[in-house]
Protein backbone atom coordinates (compact mmCIF):
# COMPACT_ATOMS: atom_id res chain seq x y z
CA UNK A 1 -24.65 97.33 -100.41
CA UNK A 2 -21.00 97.34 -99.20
CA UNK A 3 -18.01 98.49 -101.87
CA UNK A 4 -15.79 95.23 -102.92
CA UNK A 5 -12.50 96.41 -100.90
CA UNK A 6 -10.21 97.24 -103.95
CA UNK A 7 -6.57 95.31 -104.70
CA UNK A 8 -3.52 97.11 -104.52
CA UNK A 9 0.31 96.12 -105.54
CA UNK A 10 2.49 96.75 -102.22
CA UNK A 11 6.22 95.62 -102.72
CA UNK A 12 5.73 92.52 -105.37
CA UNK A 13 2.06 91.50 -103.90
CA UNK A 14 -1.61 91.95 -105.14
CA UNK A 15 -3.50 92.65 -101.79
CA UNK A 16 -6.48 94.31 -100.56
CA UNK A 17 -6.55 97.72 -99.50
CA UNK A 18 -7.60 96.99 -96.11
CA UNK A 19 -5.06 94.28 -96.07
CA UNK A 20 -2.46 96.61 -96.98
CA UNK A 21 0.20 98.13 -94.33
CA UNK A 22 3.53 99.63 -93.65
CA UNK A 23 6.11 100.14 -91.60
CA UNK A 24 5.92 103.13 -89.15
CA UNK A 25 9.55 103.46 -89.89
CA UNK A 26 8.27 104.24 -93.61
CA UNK A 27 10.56 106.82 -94.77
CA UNK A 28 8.39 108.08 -97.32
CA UNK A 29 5.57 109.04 -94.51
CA UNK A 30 8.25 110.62 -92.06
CA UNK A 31 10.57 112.38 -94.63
CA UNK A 32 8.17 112.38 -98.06
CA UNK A 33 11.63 110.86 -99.16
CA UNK A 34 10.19 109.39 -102.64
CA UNK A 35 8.32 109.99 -105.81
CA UNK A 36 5.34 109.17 -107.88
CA UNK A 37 3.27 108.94 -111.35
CA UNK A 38 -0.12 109.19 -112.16
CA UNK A 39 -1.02 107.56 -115.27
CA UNK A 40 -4.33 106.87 -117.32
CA UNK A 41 -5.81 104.01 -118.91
CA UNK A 42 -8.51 104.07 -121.54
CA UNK A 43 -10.05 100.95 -122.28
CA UNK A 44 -7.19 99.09 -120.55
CA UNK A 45 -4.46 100.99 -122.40
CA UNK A 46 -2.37 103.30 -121.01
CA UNK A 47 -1.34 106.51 -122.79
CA UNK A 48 1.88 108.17 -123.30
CA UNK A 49 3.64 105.30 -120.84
CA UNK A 50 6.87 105.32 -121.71
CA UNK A 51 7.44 109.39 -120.55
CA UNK A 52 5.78 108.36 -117.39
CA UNK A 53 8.41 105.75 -116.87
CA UNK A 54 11.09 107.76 -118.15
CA UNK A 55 10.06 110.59 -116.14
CA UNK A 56 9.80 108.26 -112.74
CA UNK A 57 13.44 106.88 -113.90
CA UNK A 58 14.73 110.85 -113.85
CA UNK A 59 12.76 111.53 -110.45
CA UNK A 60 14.54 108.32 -108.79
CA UNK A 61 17.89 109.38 -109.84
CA UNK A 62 17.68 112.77 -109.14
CA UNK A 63 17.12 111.68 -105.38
CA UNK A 64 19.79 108.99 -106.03
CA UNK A 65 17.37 105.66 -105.67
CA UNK A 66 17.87 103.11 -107.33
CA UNK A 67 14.70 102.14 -109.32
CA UNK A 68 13.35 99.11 -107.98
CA UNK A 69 13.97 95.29 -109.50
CA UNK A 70 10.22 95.84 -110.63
CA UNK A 71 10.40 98.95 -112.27
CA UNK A 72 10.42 97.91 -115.82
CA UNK A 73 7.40 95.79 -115.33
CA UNK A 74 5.51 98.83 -113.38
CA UNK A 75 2.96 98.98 -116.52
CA UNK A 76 2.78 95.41 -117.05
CA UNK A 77 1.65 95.57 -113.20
CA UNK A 78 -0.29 98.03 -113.76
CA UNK A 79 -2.19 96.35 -116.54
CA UNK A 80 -2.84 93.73 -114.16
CA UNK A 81 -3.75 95.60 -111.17
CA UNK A 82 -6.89 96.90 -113.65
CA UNK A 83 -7.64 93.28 -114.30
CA UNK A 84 -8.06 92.33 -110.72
CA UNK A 85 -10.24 95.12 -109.61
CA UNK A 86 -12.32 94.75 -112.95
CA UNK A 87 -11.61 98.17 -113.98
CA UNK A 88 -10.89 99.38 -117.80
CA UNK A 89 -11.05 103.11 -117.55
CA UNK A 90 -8.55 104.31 -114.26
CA UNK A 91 -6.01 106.61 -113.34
CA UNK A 92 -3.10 104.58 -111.50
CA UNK A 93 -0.97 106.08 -109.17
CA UNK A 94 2.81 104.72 -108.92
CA UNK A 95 4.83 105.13 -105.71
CA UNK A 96 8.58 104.59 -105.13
CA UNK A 97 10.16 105.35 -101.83
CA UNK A 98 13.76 104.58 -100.37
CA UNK A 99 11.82 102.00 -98.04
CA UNK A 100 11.70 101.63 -94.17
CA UNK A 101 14.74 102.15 -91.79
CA UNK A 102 15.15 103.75 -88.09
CA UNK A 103 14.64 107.66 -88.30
CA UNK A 104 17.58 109.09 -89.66
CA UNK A 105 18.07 111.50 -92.27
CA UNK A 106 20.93 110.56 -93.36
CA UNK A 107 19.82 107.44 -96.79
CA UNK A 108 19.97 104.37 -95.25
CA UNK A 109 22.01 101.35 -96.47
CA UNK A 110 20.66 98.15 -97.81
CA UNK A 111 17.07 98.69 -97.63
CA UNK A 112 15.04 97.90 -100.27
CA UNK A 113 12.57 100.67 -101.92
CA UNK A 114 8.87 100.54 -101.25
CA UNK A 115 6.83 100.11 -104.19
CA UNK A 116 3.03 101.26 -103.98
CA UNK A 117 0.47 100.60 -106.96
CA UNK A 118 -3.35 101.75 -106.65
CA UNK A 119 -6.02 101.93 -109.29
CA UNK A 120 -8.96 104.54 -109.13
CA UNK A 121 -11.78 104.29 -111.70
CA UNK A 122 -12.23 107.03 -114.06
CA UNK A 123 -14.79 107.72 -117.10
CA UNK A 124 -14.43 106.56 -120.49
CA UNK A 125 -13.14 108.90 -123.14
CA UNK A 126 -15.55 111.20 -124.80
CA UNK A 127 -14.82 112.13 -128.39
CA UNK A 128 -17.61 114.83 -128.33
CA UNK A 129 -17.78 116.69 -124.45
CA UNK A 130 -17.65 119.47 -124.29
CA UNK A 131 -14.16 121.44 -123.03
CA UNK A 132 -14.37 121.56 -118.98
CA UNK A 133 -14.25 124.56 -117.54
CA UNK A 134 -12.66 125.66 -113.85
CA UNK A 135 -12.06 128.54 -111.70
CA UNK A 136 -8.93 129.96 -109.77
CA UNK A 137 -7.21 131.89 -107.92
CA UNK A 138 -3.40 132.90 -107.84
CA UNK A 139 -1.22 132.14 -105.08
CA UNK A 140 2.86 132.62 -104.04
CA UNK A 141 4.58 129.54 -105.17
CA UNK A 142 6.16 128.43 -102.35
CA UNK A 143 7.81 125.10 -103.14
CA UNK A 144 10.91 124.06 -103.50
CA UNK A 145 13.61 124.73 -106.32
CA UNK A 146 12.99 121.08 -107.73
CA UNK A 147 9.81 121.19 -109.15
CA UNK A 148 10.79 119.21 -112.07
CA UNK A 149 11.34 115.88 -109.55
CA UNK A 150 8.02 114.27 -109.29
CA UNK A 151 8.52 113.96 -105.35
CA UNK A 152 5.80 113.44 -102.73
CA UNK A 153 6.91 116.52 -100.88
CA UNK A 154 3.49 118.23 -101.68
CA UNK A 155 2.48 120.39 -98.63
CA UNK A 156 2.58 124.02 -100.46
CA UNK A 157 0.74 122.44 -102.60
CA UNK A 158 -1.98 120.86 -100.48
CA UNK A 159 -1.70 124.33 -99.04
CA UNK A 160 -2.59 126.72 -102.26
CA UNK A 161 -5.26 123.95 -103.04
CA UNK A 162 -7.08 124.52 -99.91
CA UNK A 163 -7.17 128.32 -100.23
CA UNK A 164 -8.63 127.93 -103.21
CA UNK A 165 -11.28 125.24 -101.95
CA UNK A 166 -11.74 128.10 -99.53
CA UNK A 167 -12.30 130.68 -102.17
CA UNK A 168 -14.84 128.78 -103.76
CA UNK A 169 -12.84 128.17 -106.62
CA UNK A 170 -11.20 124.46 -108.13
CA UNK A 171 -7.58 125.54 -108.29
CA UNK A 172 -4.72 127.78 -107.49
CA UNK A 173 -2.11 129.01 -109.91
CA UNK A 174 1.25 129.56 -109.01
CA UNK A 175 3.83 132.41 -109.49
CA UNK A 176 7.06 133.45 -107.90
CA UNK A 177 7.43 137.38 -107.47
CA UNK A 178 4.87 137.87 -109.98
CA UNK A 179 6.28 134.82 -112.76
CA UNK A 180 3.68 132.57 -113.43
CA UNK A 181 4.85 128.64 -112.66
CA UNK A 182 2.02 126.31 -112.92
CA UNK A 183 -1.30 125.49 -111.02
CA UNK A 184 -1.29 122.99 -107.74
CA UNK A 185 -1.84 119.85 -110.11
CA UNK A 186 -1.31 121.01 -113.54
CA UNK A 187 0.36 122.95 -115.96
CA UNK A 188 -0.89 126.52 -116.95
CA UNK A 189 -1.37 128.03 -120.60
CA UNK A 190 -2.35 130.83 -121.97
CA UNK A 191 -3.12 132.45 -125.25
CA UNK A 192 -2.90 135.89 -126.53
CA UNK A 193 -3.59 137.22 -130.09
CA UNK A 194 -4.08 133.23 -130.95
CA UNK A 195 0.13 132.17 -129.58
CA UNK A 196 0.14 130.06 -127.07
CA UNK A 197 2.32 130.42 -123.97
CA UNK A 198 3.78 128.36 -121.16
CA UNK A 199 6.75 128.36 -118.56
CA UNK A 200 9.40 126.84 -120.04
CA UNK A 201 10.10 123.59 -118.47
CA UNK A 202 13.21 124.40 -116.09
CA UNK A 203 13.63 123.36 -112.32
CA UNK A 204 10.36 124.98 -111.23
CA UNK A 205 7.95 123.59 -113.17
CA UNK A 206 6.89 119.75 -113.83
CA UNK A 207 7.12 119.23 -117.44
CA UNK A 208 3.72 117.34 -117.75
CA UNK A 209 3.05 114.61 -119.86
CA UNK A 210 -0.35 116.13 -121.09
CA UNK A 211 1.77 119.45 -121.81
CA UNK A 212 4.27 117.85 -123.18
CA UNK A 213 1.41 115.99 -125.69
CA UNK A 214 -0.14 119.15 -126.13
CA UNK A 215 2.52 121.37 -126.95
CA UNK A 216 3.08 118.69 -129.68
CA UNK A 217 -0.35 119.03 -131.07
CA UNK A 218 -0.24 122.63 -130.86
CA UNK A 219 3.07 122.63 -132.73
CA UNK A 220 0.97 120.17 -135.68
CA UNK A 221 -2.01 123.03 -135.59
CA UNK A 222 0.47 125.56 -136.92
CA UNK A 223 -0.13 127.43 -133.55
CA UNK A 224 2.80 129.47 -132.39
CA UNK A 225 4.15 128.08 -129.06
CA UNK A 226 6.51 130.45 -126.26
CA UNK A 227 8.02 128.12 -124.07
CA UNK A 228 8.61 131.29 -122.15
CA UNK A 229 7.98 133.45 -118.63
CA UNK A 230 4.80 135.48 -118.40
CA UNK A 231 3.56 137.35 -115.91
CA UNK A 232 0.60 137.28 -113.47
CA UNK A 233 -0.57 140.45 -115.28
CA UNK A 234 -0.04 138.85 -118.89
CA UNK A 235 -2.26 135.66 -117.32
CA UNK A 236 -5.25 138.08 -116.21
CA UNK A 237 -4.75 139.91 -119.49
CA UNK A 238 -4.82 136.47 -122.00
CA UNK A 239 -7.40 135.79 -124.39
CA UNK A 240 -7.56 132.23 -122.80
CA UNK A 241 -5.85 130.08 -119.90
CA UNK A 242 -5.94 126.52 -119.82
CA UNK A 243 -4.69 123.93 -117.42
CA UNK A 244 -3.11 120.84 -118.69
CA UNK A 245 -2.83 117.16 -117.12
CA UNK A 246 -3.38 113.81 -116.96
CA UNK A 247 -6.67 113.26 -114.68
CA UNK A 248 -8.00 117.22 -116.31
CA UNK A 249 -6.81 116.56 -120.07
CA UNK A 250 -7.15 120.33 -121.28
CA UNK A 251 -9.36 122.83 -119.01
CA UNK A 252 -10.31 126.06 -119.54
CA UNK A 253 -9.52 128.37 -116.80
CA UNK A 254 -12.99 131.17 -116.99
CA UNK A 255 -12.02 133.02 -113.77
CA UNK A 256 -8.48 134.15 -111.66
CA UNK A 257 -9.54 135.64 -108.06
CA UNK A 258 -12.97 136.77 -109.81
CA UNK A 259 -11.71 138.29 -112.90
CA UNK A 260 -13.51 137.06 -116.28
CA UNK A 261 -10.46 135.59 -118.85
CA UNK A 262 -11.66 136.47 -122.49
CA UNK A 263 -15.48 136.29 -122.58
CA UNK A 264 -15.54 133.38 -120.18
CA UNK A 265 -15.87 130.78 -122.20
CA UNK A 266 -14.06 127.88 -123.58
CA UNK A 267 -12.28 130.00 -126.24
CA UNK A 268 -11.45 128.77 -129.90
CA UNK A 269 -7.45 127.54 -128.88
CA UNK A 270 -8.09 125.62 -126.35
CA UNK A 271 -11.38 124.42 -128.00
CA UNK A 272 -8.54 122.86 -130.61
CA UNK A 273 -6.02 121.50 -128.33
CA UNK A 274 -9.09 119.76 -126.25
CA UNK A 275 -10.57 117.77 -129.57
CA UNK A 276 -6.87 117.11 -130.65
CA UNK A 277 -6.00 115.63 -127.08
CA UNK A 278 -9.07 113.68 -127.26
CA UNK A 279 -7.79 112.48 -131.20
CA UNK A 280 -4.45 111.85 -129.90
CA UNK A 281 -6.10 109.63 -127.02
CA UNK A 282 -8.62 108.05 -129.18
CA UNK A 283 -5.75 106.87 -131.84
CA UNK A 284 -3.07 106.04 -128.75
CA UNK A 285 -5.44 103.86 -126.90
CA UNK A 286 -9.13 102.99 -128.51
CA UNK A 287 -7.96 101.94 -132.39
CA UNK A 288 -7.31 98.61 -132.73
């Protein structure tokens, strides 16, 4: 039985996907001169919206584009988007780019930004799963020295994803000279001696919505946080990693390039911070 072709929002319009095109001339395919979200919604409610926004707003003037006359509306779009492809649990993906002009690198005058909306179904919220585990390995962080603008400049990342596809593992985690930075789509905890640590968030890391909820729960636990540097070493040498972000929630990293973190399990921090994320969620979105 063939798929129903999903809806999209492309620049003001509701179309389907196969409907959907742009210009060759699309600056955002020949220069990756834009940015993006990714945001959930549980039960047609989106969580944690407004640092989404706010974090788009920062990306789009830290590449000086003006946001789009939509932009305020973007969830109220998205809302709908979910309605018209008769979806209630998604991740939506938000796409702003200075538009379509003549190949030039120089930003051209006049044009208007392309605005790209798509909706991907995702699974309900469970309360009582269990914490999801993942494997990794480490690889040089070779991005750029902006890591804090959500841009769609993603190659090195693409790149350290594939070698760990390669490895047989689900992710690669980042470091520069040995500093740990953050995995290919998410951020990177760990814990030692029950303290929690992360990179600070500084231009090259993306401070993360889910880390930024988390670190908040944490903080509510009574669990020490370090917003601070820590070494490839310290990682291998934590009682637990985790990954945090918005399509993984909180993850528990078992493995690094084979080596066994803790006893391989879930362990009892991130246990915490997985059932409070999943509270936080629950009250943000599913209470009425």
């Amino acid at each position: 039985m063939p798929q129903p072709d999903p809806i999209i929002y492309l620049n003001g319009d509701f179309v389907p996907k196969s409907a959907a095109f742009m210009s060759v001339d699309e600056r955002g395919t020949l220069f990756g001169d834009g940015v993006y979200e990714v945001l959930r919604f549980y039960a047609g409610r989106p969580l944690a919206v407004d640092l989404h926004l706010g974090r788009m707003r920062q990306s789009l003037s830290r590449i000086d584009l003006e946001p789009p006359e939509d932009f305020d509306r973007l969830p109220q779009i998205a809302g709908r988007l979910l309605e018209k492809n008769g979806l209630s649990n998604a991740k939506v993906y938000w796409q702003v780019t200075r538009g379509s002009a003549p190949r030039n690198p120089a930003y051209p005058q006049g044009v208007p930004p392309t605005v790209l909306m798509i909706a991907s179904p995702t699974d309900p919220l469970q309360l009582d799963a269990p914490v999801p585990t993942l494997t990794a390995v480490l690889a040089l962080d070779e991005r750029w020295a902006n890591c804090w603008i959500k841009s769609l400049m993603l190659l090195p990342n693409i790149m350290a994803a594939n070698a760990a596809h390669k490895a047989g593992c689900d992710s690669a985690i980042l470091h520069r000279d040995g500093t740990v930075t953050e995995a290919t789509n998410a951020n990177i905890m760990i814990v030692k001696d029950g303290e929690l640590w992360t990179h600070p968030a500084d231009r090259w890391v993306l401070n993360g919505v889910t880390r930024q909820l988390v670190l908040g729960l944490a903080r509510e636990l009574r669990i020490t946080v370090h917003e601070a540097v820590y070494t490839t070493d310290q990682l291998l040498d934590s009682d637990e990693a985790l990954l945090t972000g918005t399509t993984i929630h909180v993850t528990a990293v078992t493995k690094i390039d084979g080596q066994t973190i803790g006893d391989g399990q879930p362990g009892p921090v991130t246990t915490r911070l997985h059932e409070a994320l999943a509270g936080h969620i629950a009250q943000s979105c599913l209470s009425m």
